[in-house]
N, C-alpha and C. Protein backbone atom coordinates (compact mmCIF):
# COMPACT_ATOMS: atom_id res chain seq x y z
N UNK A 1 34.21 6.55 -23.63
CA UNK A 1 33.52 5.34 -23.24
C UNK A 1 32.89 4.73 -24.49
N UNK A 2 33.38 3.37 -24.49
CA UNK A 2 32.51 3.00 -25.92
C UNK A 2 30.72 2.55 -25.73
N UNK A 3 30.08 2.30 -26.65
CA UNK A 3 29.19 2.62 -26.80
C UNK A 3 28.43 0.94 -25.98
N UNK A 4 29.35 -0.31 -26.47
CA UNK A 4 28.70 -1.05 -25.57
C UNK A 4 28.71 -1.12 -24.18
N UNK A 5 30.15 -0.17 -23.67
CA UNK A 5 29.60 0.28 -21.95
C UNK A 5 28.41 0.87 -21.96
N UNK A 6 28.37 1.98 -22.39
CA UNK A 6 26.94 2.84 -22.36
C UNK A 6 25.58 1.95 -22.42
N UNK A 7 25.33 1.34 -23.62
CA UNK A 7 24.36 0.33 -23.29
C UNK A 7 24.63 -0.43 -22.01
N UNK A 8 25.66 -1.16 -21.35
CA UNK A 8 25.47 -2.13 -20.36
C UNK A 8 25.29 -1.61 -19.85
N UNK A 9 25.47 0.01 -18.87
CA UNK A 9 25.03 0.33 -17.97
C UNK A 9 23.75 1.07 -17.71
N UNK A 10 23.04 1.39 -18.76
CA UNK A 10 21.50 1.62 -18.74
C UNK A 10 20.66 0.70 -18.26
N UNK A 11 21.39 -0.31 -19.43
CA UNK A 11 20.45 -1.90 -18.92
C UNK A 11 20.36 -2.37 -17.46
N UNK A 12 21.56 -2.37 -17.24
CA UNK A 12 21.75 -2.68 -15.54
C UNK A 12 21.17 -1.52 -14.74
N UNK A 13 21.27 -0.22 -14.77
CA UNK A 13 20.25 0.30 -14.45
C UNK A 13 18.93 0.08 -14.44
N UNK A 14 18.35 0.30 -15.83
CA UNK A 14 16.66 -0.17 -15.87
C UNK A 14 16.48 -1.60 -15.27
N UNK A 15 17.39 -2.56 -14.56
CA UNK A 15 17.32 -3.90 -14.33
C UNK A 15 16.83 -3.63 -12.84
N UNK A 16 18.22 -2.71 -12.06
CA UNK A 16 17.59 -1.96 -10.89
C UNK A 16 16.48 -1.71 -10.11
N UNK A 17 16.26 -0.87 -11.57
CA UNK A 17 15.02 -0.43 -11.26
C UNK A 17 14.01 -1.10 -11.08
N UNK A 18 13.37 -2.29 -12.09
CA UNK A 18 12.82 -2.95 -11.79
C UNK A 18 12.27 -3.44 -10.75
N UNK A 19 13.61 -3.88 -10.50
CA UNK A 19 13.57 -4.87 -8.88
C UNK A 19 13.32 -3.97 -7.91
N UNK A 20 13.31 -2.62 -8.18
CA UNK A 20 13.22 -2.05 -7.10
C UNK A 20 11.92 -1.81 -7.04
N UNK A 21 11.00 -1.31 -8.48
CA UNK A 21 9.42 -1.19 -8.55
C UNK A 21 8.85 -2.51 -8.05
N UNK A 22 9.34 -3.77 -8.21
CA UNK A 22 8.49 -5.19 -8.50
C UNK A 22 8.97 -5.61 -6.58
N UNK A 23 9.79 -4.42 -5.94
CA UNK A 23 9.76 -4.62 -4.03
C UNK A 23 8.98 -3.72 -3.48
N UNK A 24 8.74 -2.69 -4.35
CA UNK A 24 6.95 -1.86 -4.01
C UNK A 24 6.44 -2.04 -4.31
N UNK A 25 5.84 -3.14 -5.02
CA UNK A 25 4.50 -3.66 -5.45
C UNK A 25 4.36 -4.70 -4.42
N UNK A 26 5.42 -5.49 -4.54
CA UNK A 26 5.07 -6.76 -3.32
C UNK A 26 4.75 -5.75 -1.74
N UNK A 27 5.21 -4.80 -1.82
CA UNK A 27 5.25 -4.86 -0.75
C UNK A 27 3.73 -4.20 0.01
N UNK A 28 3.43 -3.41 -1.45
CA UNK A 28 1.73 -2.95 -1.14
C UNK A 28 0.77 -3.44 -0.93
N UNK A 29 1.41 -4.80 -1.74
CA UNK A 29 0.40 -5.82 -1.99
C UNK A 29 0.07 -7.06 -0.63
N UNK A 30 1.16 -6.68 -0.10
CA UNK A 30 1.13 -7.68 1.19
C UNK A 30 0.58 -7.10 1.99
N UNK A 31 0.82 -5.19 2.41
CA UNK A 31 0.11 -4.77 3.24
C UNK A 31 -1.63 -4.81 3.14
N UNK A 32 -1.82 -4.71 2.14
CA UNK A 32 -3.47 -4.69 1.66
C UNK A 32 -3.92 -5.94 1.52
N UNK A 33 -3.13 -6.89 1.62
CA UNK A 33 -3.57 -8.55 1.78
C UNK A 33 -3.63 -8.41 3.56
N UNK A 34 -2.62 -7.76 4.29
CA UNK A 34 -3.14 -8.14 5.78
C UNK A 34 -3.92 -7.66 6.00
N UNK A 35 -4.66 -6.04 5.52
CA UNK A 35 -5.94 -5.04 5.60
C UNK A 35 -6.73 -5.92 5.43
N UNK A 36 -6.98 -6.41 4.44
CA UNK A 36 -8.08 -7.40 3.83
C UNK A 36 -8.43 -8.44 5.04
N UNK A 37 -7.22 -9.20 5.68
CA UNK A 37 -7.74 -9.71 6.73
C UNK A 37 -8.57 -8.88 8.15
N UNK A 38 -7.57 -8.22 8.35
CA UNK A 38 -8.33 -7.90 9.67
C UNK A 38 -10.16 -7.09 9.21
N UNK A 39 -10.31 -6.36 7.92
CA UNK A 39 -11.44 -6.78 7.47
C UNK A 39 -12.46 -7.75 7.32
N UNK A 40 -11.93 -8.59 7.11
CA UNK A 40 -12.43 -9.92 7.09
C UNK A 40 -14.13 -9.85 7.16
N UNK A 41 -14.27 -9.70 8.39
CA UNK A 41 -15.60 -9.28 9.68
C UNK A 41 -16.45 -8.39 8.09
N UNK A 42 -16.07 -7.17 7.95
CA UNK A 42 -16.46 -6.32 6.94
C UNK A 42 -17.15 -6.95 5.70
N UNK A 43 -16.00 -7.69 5.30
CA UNK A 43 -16.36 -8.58 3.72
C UNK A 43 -17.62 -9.49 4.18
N UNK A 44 -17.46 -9.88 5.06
CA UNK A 44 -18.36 -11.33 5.42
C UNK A 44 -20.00 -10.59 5.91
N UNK A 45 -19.96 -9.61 5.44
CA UNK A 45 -21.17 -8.77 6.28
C UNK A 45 -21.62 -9.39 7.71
N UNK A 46 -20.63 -9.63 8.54
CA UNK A 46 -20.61 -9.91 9.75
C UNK A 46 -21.54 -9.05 11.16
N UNK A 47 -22.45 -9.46 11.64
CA UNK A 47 -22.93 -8.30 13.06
C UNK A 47 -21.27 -7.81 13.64
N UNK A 48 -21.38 -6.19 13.66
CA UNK A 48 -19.80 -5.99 14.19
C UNK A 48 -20.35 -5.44 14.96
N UNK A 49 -19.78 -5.19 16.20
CA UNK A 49 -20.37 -3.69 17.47
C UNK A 49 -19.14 -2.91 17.01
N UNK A 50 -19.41 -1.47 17.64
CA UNK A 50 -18.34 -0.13 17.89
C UNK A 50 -17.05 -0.68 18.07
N UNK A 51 -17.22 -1.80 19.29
CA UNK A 51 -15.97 -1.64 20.10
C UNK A 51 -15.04 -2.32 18.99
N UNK A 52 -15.31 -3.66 18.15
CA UNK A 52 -14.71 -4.25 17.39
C UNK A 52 -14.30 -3.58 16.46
N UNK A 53 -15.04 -2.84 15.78
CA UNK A 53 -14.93 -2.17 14.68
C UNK A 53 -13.64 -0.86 14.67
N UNK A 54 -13.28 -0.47 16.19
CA UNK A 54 -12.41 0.44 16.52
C UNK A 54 -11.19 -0.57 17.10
N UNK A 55 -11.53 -1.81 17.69
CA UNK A 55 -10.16 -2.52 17.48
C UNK A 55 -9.46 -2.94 15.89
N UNK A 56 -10.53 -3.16 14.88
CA UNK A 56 -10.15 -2.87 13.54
C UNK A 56 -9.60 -2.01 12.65
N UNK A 57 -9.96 -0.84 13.35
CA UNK A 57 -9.34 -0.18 12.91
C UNK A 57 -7.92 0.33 13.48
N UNK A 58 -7.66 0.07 14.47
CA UNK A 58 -6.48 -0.26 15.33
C UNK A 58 -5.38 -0.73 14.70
N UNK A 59 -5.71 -2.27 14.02
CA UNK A 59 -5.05 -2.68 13.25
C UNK A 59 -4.67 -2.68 12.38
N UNK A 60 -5.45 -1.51 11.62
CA UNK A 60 -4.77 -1.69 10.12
C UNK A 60 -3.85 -0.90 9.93
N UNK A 61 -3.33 -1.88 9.02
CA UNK A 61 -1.81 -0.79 8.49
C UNK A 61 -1.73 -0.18 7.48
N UNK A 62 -0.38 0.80 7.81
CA UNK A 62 -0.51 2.13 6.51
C UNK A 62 1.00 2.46 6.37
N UNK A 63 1.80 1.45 6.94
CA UNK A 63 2.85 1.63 6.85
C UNK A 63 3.99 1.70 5.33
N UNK A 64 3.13 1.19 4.37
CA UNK A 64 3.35 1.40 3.00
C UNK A 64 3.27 1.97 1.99
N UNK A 65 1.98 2.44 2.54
CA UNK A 65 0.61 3.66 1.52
C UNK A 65 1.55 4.68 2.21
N UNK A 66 1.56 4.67 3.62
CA UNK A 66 2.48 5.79 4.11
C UNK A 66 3.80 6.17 3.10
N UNK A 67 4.29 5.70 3.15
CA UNK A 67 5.97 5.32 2.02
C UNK A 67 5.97 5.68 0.81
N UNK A 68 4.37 5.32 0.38
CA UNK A 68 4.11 5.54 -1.27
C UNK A 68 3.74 7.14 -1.14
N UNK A 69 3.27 7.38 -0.09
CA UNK A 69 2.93 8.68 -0.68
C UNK A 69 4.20 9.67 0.07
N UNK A 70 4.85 9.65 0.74
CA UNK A 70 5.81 10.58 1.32
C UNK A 70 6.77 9.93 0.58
N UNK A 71 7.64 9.07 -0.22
CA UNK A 71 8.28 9.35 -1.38
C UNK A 71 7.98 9.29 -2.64
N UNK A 72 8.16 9.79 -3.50
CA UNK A 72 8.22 9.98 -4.92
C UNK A 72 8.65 8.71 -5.77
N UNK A 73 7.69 8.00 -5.38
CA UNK A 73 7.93 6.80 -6.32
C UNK A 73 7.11 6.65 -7.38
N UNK A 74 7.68 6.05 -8.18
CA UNK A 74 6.94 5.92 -10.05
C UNK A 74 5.78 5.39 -10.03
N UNK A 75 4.81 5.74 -9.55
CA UNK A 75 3.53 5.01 -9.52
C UNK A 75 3.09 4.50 -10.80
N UNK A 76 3.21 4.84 -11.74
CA UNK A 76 2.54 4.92 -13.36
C UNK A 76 3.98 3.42 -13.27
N UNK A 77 4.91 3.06 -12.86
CA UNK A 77 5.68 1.95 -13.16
C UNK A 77 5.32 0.88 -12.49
N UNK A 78 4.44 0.98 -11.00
CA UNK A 78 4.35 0.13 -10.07
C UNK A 78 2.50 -0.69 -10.68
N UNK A 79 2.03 0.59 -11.25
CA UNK A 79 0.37 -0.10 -11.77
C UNK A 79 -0.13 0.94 -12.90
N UNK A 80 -0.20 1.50 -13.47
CA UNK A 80 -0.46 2.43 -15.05
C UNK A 80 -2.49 1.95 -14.97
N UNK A 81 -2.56 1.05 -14.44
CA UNK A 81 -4.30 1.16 -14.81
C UNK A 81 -4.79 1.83 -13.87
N UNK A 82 -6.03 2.39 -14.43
CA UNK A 82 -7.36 3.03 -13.65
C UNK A 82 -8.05 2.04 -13.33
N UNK A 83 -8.87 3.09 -12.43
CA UNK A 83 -10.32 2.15 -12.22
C UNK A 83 -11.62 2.64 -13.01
N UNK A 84 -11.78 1.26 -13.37
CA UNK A 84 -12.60 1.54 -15.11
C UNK A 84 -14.03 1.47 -13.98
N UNK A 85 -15.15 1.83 -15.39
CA UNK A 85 -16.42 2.17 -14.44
C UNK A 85 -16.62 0.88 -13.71
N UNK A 86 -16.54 -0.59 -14.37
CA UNK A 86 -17.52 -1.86 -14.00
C UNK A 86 -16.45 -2.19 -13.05
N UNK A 87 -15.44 -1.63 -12.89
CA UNK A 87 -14.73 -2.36 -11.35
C UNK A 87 -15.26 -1.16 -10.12
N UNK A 88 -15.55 0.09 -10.50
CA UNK A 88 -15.82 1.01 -9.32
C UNK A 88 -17.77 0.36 -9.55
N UNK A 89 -18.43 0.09 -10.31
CA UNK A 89 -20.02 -0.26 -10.13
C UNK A 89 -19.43 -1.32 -9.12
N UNK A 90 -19.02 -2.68 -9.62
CA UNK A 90 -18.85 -3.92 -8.92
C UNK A 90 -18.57 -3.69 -7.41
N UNK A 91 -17.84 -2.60 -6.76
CA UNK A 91 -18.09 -2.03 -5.46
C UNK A 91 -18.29 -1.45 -5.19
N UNK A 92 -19.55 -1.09 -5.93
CA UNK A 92 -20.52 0.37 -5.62
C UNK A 92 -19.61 1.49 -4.78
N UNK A 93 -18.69 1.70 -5.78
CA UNK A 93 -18.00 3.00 -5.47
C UNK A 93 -18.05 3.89 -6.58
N UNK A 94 -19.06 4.53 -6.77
CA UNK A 94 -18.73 5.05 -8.25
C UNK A 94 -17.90 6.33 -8.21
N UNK A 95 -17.21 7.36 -7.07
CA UNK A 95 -16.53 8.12 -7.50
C UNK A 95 -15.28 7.80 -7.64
N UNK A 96 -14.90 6.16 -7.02
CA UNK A 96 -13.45 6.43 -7.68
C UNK A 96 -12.90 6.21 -9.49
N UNK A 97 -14.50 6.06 -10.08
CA UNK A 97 -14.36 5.78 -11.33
C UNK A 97 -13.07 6.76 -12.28
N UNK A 98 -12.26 6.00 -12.67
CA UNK A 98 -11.36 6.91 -13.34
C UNK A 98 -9.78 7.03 -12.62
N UNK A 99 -10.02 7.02 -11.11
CA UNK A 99 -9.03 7.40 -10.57
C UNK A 99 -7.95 6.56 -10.61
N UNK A 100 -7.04 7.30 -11.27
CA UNK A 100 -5.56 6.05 -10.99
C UNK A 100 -4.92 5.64 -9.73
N UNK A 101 -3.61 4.96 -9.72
CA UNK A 101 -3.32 4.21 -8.67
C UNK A 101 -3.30 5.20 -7.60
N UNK A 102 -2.45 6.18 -7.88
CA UNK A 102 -1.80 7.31 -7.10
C UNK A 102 -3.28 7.81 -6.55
N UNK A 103 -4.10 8.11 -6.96
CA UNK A 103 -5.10 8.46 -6.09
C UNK A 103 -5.79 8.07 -5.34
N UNK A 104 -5.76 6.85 -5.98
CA UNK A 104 -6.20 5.55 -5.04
C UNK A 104 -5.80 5.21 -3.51
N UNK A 105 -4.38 5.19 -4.02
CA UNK A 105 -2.99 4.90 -2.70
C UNK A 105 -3.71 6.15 -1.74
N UNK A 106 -3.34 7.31 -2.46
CA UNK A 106 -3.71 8.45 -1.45
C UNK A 106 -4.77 8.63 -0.85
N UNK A 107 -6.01 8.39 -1.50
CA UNK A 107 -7.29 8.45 -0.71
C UNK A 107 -7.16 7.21 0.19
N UNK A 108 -6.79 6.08 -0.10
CA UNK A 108 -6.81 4.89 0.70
C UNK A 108 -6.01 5.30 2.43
N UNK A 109 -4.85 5.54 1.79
CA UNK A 109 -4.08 6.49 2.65
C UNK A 109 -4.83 7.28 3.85
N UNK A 110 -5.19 8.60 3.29
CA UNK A 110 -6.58 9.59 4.02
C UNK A 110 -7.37 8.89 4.75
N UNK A 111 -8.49 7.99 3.94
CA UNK A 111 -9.69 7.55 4.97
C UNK A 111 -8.53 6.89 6.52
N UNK A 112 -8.07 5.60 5.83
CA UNK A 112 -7.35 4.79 7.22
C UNK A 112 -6.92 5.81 8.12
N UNK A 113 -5.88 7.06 7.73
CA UNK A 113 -5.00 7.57 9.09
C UNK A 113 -6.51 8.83 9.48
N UNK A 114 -7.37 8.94 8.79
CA UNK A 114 -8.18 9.95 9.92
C UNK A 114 -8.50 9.31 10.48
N UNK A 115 -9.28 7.93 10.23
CA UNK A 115 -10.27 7.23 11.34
C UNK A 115 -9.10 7.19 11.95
N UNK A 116 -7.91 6.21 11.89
CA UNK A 116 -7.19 5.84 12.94
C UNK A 116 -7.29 6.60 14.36
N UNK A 117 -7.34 8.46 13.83
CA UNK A 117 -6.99 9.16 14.76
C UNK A 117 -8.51 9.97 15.42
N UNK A 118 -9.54 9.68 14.73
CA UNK A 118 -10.66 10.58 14.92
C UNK A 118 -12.03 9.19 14.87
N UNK A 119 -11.86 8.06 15.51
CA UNK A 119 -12.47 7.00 15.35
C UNK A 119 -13.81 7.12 16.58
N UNK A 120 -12.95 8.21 17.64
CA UNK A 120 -14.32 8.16 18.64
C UNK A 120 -15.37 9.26 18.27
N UNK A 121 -15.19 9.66 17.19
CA UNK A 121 -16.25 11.11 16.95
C UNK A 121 -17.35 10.70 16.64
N UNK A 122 -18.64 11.11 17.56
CA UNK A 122 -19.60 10.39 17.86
C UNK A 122 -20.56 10.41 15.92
N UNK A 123 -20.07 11.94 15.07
CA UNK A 123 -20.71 12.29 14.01
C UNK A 123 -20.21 11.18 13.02
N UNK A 124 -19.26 10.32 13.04
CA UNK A 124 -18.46 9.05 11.99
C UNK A 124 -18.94 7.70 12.32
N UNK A 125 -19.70 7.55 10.84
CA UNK A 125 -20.02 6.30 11.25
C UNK A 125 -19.11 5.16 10.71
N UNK A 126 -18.70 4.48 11.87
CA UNK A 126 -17.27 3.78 11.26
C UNK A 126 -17.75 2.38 10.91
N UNK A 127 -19.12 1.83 10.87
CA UNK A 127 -19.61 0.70 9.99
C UNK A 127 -19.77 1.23 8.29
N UNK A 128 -20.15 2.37 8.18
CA UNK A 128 -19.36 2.99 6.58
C UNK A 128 -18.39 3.22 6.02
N UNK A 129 -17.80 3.90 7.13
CA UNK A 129 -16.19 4.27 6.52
C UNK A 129 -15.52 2.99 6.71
N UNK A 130 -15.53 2.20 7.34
CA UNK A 130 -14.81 0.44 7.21
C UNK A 130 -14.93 -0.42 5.73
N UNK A 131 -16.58 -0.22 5.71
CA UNK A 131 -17.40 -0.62 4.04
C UNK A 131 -16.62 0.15 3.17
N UNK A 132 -16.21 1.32 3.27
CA UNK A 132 -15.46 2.14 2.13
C UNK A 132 -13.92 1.80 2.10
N UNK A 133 -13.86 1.74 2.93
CA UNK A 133 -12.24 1.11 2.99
C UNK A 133 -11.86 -0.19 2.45
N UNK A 134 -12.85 -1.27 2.91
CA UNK A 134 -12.63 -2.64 2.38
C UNK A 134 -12.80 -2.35 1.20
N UNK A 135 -13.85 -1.81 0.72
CA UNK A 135 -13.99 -1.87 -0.91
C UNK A 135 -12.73 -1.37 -1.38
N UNK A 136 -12.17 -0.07 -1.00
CA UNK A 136 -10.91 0.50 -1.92
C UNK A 136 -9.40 -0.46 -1.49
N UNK A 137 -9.81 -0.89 -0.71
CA UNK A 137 -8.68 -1.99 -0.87
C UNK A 137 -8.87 -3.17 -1.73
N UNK A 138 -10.12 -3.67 -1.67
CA UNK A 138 -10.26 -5.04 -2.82
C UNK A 138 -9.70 -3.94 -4.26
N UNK A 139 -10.14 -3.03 -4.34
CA UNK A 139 -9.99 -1.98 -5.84
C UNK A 139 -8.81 -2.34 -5.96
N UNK A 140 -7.52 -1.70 -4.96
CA UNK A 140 -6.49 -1.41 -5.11
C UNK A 140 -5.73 -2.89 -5.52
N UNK A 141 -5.85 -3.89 -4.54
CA UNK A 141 -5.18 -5.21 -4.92
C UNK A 141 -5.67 -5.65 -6.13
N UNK A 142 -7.30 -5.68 -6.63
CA UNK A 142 -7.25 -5.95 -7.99
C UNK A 142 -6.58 -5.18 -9.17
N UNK A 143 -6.20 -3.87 -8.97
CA UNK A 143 -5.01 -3.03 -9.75
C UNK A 143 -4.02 -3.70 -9.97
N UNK A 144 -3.87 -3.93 -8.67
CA UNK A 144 -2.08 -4.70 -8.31
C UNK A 144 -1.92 -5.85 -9.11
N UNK A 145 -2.90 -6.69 -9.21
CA UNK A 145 -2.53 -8.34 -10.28
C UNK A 145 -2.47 -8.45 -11.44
């Protein structure tokens, strides 16, 4: 095989690839743009009751974070930054200081599918864990841009 096949087909490979990282990014990025909405209530420091706050959480989706973390995708290709201290101060989250995407995804991941499933436990207060969630999603989409 000569050598300019060999180059064309790397290239067209790494071209692939691309497109294939830059359809998991859009696609994280859309799910955590609809999170962000049904948050909404959250951001706006809105009066929420229980009942709302568990139809909120109803809604949110994880159908992506799901994906990211049960396959082995290049995370370090899809976002390579951390979260530096003044973006974890700015939402008074200071332990995710440091943490890269992948941990991010994953903890983001964690909080949403326990509440999803453990939302009536009288010991969870889900006007916090909602506050913690919105914040690590604004985190995560500001990664993403």
């Amino acid at each position: 095989m000569s050598i300019i096949k060999e180059i064309y087909d790397v290239t067209r490979d790494a071209s692939k690839l691309k497109g294939k990282v830059s359809s998991i990014k859009k696609a994280l990025k859309t799910e955590l743009k609809l999170n962000r909405k049904f948050l909404k209530e959250i951001e706006q420091s809105k009066p929420v009751d229980d009942k709302r706050r568990k139809k909120i959480i109803e809604m949110l989706e994880i159908n992506e974070l799901s994906a990211a973390i049960k396959y082995d995708i290049p995370y370090k290709l899809i976002c390579h930054k951390k979260v530096s201290e003044e973006l974890a101060k700015e939402f008074k989250l200071k332990y995710v200081a440091g943490y890269d995407f992948e941990k991010l995804i994953e903890s983001q991941y964690l909080k949403i599918s326990y509440l999803k499933k453990d939302y009536e436990n009288p010991a969870i207060s889900l006007k916090a864990r909602l506050r913690n969630i919105y914040k690590q999603n604004r985190i995560l989409l500001k990664l993403l841009e």
